[in-house]
C-alpha atoms as a PDB file:
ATOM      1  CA  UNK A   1       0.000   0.000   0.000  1.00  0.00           C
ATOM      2  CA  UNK A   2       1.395   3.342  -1.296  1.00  0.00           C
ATOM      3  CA  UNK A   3       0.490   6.525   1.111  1.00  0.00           C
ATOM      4  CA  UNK A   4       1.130   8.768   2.950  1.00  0.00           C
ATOM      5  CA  UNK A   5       1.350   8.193   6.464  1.00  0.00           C
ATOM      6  CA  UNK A   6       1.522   4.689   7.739  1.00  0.00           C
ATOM      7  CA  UNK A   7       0.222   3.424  11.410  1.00  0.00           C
ATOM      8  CA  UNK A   8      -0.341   0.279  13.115  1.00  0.00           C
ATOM      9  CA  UNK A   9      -3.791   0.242  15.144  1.00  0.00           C
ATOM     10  CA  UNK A  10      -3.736  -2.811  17.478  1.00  0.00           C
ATOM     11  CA  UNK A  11      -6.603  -3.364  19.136  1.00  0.00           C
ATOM     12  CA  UNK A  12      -8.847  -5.582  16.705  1.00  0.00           C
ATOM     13  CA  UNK A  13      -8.667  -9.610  17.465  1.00  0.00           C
ATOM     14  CA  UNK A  14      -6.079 -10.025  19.795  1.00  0.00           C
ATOM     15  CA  UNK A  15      -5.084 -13.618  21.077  1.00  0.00           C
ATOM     16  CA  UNK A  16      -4.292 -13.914  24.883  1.00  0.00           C
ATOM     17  CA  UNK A  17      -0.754 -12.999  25.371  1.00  0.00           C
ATOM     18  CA  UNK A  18       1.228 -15.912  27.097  1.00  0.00           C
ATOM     19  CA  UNK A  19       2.010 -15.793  30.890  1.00  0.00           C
ATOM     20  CA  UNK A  20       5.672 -16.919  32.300  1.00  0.00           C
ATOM     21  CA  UNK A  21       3.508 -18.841  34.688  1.00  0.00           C
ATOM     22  CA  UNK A  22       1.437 -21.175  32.440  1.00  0.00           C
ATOM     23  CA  UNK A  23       1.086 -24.776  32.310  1.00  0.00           C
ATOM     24  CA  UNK A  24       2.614 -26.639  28.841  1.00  0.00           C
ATOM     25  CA  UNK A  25      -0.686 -27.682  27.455  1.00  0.00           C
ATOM     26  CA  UNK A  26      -1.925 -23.716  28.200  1.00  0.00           C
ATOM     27  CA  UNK A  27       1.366 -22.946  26.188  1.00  0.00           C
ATOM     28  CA  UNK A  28       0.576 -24.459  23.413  1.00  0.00           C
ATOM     29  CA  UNK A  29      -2.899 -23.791  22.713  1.00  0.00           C
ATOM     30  CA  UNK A  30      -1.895 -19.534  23.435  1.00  0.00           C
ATOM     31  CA  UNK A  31       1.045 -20.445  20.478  1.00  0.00           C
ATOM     32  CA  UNK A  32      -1.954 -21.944  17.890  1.00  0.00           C
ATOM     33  CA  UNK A  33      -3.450 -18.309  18.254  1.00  0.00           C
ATOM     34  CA  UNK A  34      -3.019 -15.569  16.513  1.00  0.00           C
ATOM     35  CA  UNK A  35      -3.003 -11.724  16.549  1.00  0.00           C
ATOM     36  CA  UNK A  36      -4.333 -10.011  14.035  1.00  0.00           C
ATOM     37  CA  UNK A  37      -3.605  -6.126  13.426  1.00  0.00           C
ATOM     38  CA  UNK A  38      -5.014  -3.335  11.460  1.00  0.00           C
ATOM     39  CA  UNK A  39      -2.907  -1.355   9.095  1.00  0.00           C
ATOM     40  CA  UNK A  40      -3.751   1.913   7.959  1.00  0.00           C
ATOM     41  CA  UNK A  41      -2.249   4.455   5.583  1.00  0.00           C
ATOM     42  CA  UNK A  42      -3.845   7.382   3.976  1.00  0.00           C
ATOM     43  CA  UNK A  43      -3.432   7.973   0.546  1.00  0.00           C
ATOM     44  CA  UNK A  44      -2.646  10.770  -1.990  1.00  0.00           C
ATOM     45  CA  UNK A  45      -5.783  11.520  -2.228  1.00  0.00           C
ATOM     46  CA  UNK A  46      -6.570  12.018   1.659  1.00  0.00           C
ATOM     47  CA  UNK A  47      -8.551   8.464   1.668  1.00  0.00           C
ATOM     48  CA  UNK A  48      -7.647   6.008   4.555  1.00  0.00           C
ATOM     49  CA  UNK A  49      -6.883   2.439   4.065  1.00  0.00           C
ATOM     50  CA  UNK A  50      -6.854  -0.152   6.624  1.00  0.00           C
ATOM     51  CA  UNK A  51      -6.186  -3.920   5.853  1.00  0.00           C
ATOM     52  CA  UNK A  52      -5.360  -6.816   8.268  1.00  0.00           C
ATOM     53  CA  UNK A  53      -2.274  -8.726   6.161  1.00  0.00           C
ATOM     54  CA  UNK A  54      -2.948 -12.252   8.136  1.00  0.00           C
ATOM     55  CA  UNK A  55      -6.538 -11.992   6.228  1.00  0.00           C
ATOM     56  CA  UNK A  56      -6.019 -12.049   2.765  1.00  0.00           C
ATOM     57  CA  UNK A  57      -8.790  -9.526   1.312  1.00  0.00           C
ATOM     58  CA  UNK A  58      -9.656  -7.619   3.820  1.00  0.00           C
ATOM     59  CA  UNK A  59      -9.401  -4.104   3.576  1.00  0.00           C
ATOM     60  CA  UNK A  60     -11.335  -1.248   3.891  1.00  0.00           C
ATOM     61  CA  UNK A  61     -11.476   2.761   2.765  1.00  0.00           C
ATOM     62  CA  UNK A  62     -12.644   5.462   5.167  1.00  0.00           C
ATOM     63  CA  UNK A  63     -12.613   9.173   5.234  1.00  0.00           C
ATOM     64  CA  UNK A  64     -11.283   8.885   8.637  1.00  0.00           C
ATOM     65  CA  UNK A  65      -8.042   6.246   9.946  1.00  0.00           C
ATOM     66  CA  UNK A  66     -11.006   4.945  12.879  1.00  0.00           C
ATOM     67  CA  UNK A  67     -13.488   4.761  10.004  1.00  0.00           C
ATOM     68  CA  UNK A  68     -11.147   2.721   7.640  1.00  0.00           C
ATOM     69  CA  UNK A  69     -10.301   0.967  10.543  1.00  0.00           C
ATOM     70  CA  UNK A  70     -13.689  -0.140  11.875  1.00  0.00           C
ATOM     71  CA  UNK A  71     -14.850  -1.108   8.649  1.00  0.00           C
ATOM     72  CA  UNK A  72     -11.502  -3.545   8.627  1.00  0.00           C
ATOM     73  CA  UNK A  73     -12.201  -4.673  11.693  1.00  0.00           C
ATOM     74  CA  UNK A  74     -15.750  -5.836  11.038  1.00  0.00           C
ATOM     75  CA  UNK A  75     -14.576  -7.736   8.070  1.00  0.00           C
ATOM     76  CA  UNK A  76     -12.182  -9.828   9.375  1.00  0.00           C
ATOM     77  CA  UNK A  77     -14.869 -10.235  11.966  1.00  0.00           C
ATOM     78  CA  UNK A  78     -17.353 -11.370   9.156  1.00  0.00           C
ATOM     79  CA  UNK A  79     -13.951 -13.815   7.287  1.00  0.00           C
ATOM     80  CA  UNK A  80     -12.902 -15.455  11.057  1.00  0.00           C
ATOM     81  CA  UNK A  81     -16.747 -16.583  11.505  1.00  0.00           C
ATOM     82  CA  UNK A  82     -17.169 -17.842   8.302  1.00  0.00           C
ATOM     83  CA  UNK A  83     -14.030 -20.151   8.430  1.00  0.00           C
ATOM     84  CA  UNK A  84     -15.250 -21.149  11.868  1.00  0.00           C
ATOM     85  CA  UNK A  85     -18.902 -22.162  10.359  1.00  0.00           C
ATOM     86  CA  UNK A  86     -17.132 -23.988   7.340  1.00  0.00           C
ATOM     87  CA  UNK A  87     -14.348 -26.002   9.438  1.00  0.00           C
ATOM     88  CA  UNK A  88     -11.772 -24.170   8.187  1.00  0.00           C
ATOM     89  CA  UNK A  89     -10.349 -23.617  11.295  1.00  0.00           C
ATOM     90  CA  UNK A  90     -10.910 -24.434  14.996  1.00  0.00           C
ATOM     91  CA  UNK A  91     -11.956 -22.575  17.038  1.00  0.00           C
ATOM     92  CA  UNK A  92      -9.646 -21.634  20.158  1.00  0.00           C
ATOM     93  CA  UNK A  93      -9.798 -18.817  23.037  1.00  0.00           C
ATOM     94  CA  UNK A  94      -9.713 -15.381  22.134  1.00  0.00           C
ATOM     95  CA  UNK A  95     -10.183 -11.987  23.586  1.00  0.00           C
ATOM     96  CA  UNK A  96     -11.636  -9.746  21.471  1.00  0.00           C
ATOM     97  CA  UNK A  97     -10.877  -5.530  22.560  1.00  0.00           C
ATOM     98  CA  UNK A  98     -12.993  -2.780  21.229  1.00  0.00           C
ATOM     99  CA  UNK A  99     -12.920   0.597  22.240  1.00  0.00           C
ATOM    100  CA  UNK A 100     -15.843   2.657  23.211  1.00  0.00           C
ATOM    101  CA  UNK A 101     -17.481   4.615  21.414  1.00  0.00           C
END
């Protein structure tokens, strides 16, 4: 993605982070997850773009970086469920962070 300005807003699905203190088996189920992160950028012609590079596809454009982000967000939302309903993946703990509005 060509832009402008380039930030990394964490925040979207975020995996539990693993503890110093866990068991093995808790170990490796927290290393099978994942965390996924939204990219924006705004381009050239003041647009935002946000895209989550683990989930091929999914980007969004907003007038605003929250916009373009939020949009982003609630795709790769929409992608994770569908590969859970299809068995594409399993499904395994997650904590999932918004911030208020």
């Amino acid at each position: 993605m060509a832009g402008l300005r380039n930030e990394q807003m964490q925040g979207m699905l975020k995996s539990a982070a693993a503890s110093s203190g866990s068991s093995p088996a808790q170990d490796k189920t927290e290393a099978d997850m994942t965390q996924y992160l939204i990219e924006c950028e705004q381009e050239e012609d003041g647009r935002w773009l946000a895209e989550v590079p683990e989930l091929p596809g999914v980007l969004a454009y907003g007038s605003t970086a929250d916009l373009a982000a939020s949009k982003a967000e609630a795709l790769a939302l929409r992608v994770l469920a569908e590969r859970l309903e299809t068995q594409e993946c399993r499904p395994v703990p997650l904590s999932i962070s918004l911030a208020a509005a």
